[in-house]
C-alpha atoms as a PDB file:
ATOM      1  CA  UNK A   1     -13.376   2.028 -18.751  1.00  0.00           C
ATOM      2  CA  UNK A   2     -10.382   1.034 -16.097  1.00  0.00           C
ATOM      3  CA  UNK A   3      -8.860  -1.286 -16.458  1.00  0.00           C
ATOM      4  CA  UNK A   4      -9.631  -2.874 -13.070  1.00  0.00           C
ATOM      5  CA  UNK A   5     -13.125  -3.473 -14.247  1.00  0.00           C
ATOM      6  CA  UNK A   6     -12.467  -4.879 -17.534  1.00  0.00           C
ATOM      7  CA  UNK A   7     -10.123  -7.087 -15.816  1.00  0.00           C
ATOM      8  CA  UNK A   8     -12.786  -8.421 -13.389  1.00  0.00           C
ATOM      9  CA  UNK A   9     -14.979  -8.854 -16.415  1.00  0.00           C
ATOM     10  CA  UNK A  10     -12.608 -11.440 -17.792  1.00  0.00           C
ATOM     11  CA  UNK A  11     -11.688 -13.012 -14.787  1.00  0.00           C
ATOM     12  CA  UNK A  12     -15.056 -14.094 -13.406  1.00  0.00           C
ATOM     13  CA  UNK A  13     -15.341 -16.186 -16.118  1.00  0.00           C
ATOM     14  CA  UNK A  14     -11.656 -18.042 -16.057  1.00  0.00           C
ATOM     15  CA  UNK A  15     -11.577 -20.576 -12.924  1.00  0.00           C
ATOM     16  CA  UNK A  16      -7.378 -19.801 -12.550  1.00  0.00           C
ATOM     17  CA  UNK A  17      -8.072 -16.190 -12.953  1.00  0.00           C
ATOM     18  CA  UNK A  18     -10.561 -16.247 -10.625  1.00  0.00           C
ATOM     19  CA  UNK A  19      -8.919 -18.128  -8.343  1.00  0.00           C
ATOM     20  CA  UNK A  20      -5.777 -15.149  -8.786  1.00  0.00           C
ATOM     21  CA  UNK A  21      -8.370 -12.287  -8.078  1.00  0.00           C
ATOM     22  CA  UNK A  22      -9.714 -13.721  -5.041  1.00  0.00           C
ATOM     23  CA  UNK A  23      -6.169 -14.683  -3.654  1.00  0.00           C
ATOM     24  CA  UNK A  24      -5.556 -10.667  -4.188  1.00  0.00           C
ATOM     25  CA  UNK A  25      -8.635  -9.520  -2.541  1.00  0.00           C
ATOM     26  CA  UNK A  26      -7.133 -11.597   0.620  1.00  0.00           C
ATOM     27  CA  UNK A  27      -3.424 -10.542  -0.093  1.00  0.00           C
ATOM     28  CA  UNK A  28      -4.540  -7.119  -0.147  1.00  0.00           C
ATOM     29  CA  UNK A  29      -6.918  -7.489   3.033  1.00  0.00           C
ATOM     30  CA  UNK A  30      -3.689  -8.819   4.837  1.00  0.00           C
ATOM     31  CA  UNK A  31      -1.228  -6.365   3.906  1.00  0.00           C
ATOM     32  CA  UNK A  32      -3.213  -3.526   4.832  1.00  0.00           C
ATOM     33  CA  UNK A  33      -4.920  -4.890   8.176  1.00  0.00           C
ATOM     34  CA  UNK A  34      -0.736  -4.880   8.683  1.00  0.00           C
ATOM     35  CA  UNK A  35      -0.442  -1.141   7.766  1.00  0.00           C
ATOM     36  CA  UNK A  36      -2.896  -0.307  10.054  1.00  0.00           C
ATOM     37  CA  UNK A  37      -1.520  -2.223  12.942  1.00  0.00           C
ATOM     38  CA  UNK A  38       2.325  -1.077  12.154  1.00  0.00           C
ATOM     39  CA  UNK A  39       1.305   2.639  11.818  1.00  0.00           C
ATOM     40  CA  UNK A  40      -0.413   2.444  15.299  1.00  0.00           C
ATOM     41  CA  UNK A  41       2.408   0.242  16.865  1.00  0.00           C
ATOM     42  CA  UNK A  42       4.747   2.547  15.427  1.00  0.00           C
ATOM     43  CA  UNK A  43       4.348   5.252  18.035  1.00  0.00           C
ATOM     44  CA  UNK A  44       4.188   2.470  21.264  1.00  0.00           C
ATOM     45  CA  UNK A  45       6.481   0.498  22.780  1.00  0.00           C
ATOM     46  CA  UNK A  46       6.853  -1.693  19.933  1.00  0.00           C
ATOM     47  CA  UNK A  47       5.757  -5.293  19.570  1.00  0.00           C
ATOM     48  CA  UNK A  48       5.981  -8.125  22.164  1.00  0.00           C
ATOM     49  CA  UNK A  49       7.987 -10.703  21.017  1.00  0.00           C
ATOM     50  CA  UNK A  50       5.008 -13.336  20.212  1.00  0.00           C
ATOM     51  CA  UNK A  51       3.192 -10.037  19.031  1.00  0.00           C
ATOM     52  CA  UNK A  52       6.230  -9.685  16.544  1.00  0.00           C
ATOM     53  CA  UNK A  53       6.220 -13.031  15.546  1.00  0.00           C
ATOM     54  CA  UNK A  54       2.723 -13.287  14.275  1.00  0.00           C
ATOM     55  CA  UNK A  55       3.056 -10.007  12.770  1.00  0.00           C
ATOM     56  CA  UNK A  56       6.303 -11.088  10.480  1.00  0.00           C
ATOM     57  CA  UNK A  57       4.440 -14.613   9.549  1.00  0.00           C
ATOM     58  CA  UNK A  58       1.693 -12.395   8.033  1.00  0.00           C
ATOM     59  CA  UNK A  59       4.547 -11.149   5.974  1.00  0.00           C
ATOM     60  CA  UNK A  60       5.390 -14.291   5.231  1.00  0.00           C
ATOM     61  CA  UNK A  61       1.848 -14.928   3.871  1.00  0.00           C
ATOM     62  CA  UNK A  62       1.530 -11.961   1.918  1.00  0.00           C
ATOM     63  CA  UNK A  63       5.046 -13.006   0.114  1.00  0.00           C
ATOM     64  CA  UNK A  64       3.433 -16.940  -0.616  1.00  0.00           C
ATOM     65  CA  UNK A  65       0.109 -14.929  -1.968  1.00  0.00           C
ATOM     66  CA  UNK A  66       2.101 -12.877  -4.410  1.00  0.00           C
ATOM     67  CA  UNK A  67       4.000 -16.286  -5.221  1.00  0.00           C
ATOM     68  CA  UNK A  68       0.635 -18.386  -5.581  1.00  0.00           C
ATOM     69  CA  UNK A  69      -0.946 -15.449  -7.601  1.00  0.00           C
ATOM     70  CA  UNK A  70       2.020 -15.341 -10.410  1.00  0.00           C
ATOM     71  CA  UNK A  71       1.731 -18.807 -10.543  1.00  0.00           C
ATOM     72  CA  UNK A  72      -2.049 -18.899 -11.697  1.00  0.00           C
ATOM     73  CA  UNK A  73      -1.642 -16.367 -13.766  1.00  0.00           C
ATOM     74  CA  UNK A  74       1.265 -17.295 -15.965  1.00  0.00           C
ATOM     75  CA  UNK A  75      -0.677 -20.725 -16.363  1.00  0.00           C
ATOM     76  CA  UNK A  76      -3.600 -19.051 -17.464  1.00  0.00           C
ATOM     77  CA  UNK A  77      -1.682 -17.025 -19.964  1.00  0.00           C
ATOM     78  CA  UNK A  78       0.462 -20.297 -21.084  1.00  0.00           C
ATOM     79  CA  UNK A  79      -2.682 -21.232 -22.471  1.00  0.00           C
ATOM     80  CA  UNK A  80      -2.676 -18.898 -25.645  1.00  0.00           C
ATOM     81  CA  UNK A  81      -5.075 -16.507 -24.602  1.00  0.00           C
ATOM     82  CA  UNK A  82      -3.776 -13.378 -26.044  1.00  0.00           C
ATOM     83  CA  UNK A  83      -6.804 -11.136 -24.812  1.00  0.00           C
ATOM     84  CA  UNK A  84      -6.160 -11.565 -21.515  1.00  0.00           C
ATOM     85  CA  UNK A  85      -2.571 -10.548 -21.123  1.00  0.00           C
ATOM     86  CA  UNK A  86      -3.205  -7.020 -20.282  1.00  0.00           C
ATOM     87  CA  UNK A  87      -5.239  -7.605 -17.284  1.00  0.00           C
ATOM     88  CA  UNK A  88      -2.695 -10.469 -16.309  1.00  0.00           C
ATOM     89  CA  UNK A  89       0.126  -8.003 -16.596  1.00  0.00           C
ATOM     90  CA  UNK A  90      -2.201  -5.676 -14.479  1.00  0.00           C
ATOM     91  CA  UNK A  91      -2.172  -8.000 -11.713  1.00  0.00           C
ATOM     92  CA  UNK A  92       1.154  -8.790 -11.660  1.00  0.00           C
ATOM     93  CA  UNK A  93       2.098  -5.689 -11.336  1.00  0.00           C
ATOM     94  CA  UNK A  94      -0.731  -4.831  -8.438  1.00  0.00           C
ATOM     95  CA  UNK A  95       0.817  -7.958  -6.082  1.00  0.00           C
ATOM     96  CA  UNK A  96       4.237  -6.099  -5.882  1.00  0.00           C
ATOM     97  CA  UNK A  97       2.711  -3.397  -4.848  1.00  0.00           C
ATOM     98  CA  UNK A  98       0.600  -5.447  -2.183  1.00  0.00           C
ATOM     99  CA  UNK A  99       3.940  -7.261  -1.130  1.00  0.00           C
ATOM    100  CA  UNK A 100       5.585  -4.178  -0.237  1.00  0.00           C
ATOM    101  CA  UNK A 101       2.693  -2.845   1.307  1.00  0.00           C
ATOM    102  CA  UNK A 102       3.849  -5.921   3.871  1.00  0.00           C
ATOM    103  CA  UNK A 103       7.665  -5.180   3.535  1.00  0.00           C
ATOM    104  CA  UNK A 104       7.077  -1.519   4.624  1.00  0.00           C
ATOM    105  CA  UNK A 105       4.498  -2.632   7.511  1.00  0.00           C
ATOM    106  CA  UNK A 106       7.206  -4.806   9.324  1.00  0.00           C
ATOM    107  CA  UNK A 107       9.984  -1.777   8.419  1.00  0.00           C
ATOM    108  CA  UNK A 108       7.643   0.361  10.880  1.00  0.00           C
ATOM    109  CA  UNK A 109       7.590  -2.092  13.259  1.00  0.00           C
ATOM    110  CA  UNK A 110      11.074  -2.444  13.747  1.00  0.00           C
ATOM    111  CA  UNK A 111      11.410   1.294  14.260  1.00  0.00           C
ATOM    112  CA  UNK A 112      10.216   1.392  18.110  1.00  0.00           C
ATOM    113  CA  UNK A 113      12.990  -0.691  19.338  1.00  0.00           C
ATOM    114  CA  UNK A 114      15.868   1.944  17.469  1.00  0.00           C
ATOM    115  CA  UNK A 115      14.332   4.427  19.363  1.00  0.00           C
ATOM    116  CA  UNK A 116      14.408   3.272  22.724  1.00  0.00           C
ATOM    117  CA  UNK A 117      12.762   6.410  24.044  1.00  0.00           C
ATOM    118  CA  UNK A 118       9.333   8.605  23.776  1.00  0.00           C
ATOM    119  CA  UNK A 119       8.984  10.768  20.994  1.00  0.00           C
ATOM    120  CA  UNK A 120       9.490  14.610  22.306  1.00  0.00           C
ATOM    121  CA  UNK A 121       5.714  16.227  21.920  1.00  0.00           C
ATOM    122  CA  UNK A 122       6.887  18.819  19.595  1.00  0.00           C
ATOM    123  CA  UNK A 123       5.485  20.323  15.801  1.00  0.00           C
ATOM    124  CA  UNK A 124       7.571  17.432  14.173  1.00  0.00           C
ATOM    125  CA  UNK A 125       5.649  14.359  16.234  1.00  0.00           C
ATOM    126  CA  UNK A 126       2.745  16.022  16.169  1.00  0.00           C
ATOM    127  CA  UNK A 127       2.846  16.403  12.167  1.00  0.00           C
ATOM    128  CA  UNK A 128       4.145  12.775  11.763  1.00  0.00           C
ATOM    129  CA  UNK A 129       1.262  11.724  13.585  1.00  0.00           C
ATOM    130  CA  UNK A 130      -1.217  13.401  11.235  1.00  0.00           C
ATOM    131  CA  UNK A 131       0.646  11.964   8.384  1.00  0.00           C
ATOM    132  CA  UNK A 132       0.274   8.518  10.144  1.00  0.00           C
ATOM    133  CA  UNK A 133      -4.064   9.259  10.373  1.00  0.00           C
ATOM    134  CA  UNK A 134      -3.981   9.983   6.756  1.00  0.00           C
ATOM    135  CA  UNK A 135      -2.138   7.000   5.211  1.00  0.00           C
ATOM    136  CA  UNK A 136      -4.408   4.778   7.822  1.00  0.00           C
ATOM    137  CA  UNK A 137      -7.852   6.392   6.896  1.00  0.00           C
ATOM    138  CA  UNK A 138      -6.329   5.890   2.998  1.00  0.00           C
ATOM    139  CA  UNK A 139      -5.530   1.888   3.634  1.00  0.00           C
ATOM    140  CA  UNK A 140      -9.108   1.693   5.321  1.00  0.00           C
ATOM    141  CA  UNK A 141     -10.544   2.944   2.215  1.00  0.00           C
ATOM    142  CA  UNK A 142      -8.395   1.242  -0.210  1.00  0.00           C
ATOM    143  CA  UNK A 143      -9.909  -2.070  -0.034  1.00  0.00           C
ATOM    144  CA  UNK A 144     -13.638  -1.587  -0.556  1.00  0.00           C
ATOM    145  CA  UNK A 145     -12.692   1.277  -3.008  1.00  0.00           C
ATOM    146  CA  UNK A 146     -10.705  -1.263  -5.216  1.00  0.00           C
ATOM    147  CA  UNK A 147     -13.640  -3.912  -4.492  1.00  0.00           C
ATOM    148  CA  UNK A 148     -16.205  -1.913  -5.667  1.00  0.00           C
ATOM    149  CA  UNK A 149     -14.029  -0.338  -8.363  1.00  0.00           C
ATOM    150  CA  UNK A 150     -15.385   2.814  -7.361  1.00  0.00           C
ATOM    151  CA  UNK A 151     -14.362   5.442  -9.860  1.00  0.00           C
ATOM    152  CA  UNK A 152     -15.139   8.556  -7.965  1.00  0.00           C
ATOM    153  CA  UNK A 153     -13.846   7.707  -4.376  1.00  0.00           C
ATOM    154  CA  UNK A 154     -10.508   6.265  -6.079  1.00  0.00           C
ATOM    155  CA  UNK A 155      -9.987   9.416  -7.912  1.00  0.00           C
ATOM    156  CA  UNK A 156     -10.624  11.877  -4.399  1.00  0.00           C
ATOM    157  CA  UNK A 157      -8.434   9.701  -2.710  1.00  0.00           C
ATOM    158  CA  UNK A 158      -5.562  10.172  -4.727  1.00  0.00           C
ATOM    159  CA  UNK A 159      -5.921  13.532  -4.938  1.00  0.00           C
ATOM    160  CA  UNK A 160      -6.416  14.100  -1.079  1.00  0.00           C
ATOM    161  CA  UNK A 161      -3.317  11.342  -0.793  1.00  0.00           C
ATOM    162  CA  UNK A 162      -1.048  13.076  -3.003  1.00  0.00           C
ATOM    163  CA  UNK A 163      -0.487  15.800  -0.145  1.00  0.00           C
ATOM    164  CA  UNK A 164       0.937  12.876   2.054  1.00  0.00           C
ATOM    165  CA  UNK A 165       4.427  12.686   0.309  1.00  0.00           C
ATOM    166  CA  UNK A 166       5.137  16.406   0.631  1.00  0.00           C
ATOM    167  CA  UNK A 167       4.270  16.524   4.169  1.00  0.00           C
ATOM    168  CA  UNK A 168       6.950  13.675   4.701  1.00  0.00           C
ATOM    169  CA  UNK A 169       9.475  15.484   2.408  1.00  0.00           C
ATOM    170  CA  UNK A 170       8.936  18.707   4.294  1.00  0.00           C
ATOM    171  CA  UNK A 171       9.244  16.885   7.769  1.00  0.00           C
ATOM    172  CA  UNK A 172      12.691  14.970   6.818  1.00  0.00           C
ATOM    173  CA  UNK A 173      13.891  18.430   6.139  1.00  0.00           C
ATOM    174  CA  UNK A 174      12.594  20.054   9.488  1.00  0.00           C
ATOM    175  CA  UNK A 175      13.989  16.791  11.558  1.00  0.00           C
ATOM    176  CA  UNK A 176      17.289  17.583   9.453  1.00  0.00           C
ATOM    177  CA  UNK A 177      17.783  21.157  11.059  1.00  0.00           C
ATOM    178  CA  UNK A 178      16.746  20.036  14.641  1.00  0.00           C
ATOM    179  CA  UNK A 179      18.833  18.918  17.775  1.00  0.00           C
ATOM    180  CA  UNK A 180      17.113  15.719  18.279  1.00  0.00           C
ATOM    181  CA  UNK A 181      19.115  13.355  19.673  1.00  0.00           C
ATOM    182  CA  UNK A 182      20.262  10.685  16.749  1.00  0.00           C
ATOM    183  CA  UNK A 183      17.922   7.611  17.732  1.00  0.00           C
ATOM    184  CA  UNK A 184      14.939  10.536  17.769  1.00  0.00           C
ATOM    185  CA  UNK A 185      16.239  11.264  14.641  1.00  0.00           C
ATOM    186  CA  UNK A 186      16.510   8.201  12.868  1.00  0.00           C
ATOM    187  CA  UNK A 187      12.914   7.215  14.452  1.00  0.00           C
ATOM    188  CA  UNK A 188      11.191  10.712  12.846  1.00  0.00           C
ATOM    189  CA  UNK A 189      13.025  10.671   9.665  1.00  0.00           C
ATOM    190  CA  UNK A 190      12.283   6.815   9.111  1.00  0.00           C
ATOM    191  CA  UNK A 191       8.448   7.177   9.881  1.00  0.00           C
ATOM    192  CA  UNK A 192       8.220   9.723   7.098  1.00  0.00           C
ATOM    193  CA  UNK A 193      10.013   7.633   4.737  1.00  0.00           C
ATOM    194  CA  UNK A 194       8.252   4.462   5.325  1.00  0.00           C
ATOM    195  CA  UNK A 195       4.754   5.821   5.168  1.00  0.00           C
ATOM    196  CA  UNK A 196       5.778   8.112   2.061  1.00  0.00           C
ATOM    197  CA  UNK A 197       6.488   4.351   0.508  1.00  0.00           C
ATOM    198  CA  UNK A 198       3.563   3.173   2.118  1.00  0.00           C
ATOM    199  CA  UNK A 199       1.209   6.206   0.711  1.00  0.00           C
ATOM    200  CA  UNK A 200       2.492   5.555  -3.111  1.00  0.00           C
ATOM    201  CA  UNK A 201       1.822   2.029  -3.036  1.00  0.00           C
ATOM    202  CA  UNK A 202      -1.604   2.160  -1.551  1.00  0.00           C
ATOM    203  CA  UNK A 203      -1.927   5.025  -4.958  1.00  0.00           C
ATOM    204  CA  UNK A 204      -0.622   2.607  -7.026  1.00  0.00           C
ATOM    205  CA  UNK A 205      -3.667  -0.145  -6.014  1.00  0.00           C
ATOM    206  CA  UNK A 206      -6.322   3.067  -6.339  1.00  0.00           C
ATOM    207  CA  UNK A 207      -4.632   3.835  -9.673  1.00  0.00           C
ATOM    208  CA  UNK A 208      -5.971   0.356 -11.589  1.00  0.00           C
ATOM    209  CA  UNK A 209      -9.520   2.073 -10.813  1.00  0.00           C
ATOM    210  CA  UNK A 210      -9.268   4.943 -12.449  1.00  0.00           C
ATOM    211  CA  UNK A 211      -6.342   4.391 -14.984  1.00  0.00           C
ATOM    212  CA  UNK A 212      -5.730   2.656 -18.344  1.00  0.00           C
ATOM    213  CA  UNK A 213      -2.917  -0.125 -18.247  1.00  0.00           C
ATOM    214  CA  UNK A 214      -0.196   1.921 -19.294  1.00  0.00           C
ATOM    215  CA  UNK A 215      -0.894   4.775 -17.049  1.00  0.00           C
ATOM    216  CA  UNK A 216      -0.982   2.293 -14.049  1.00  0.00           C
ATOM    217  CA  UNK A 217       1.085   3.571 -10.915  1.00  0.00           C
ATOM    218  CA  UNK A 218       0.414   7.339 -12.876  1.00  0.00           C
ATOM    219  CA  UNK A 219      -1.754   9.924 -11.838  1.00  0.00           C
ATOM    220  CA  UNK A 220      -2.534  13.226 -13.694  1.00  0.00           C
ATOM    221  CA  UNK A 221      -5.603  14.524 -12.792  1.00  0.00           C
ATOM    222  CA  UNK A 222      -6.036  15.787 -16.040  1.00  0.00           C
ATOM    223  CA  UNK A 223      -5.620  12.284 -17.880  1.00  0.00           C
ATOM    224  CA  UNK A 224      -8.518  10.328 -15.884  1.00  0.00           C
ATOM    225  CA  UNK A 225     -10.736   9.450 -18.180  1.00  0.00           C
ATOM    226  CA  UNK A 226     -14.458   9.875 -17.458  1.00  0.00           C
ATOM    227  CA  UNK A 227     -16.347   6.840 -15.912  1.00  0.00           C
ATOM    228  CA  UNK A 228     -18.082   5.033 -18.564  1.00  0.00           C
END
């Protein structure tokens, strides 16, 4: 069983750990509505400056969820209830992962205004782009997956997401030998990065479907249990 189901188990029947779970289901519904929005943005003009504003309070939000969410779970655990300290440690873990979701959402929209400039139609924007559909379509899925704590569809999506990461290594390196101008640079070498980081934390969530506790943020396609 995951550990993400036996942690919802326990927590529908403790009112502060309930109250922690659904503060995560919004914290997690924030940070990725962001991801969506920054990945898009990325490739514009960049924000407005109200536009911008908004978008960095969000942040803001996510950061006092994570805050709110340690806070009822360390006073559930205060309470001597040894059997629930695994899936407290579970989602304690699964916030930082949701808060940098956030941090790496307002890193790519900050990128638009280095570049100053359109992005040259070439193989490297054109791959970049790609990368960008696939780590959207993965944060659209990643929040009714994890809802549902659907085994199956977590378990496909990390494998189909694992390719993201080497696409970004592989584009850093073709950026590296180009002639692009340095802000071009900078721009294409940053939006690989940031949704690399982006791709691996949106794993991480998926991995609390479909891995035990101490295999969480690990995937080994061999080591998935079976769904029970």
């Amino acid at each position: 069983m995951s550990v993400l189901r036996q942690l919802l188990n326990v927590f529908r029947a403790e009112s502060a750990l309930e109250a922690a779970t659904e503060d995560f289901s919004r914290m997690l519904e924030l940070a990725l509505s962001m991801v969506v929005r920054a990945s898009d943005d990325f490739f514009g003009p960049g924000l407005a400056p109200p536009e911008r504003t908004r978008f960095f309070e969000q942040d803001v939000q996510v950061n006092q969820y994570e805050r709110q969410i340690r806070k009822l779970v360390v006073a559930h655990l205060s309470g001597g209830r040894p059997a629930d300290v695994p899936y407290g440690l579970l989602l304690m873990s699964l916030v930082k992962d949701v808060e940098r979701l956030g941090d790496y959402a307002k890193n790519l929209v900050e990128v638009p205004e280095l570049r100053r400039q359109d992005f040259p139609d070439d193989e490297s924007y054109q791959e970049l782009v790609e990368i960008k559909r696939s780590v959207v379509q993965l944060a659209n899925e990643v929040g009714p997956v994890y809802s549902r704590g659907d085994h199956e569809r977590a378990r496909q999506l990390t494998l189909e997401g694992r390719s993201i990461a080497k696409r970004c290594d592989q584009l850093v390196a073709r950026v590296a030998r180009g002639d692009y101008p340095a802000n071009i640079a900078i721009a294409l070498t940053l939006g690989a990065r940031f949704f690399k980081r982006v791709e691996g934390h949106l794993l991480n969530v998926l991995s609390s479907v479909i891995m035990p506790l101490h295999k969480l943020d690990y995937f080994d396609e061999e080591s998935v249990p079976s769904r029970r």
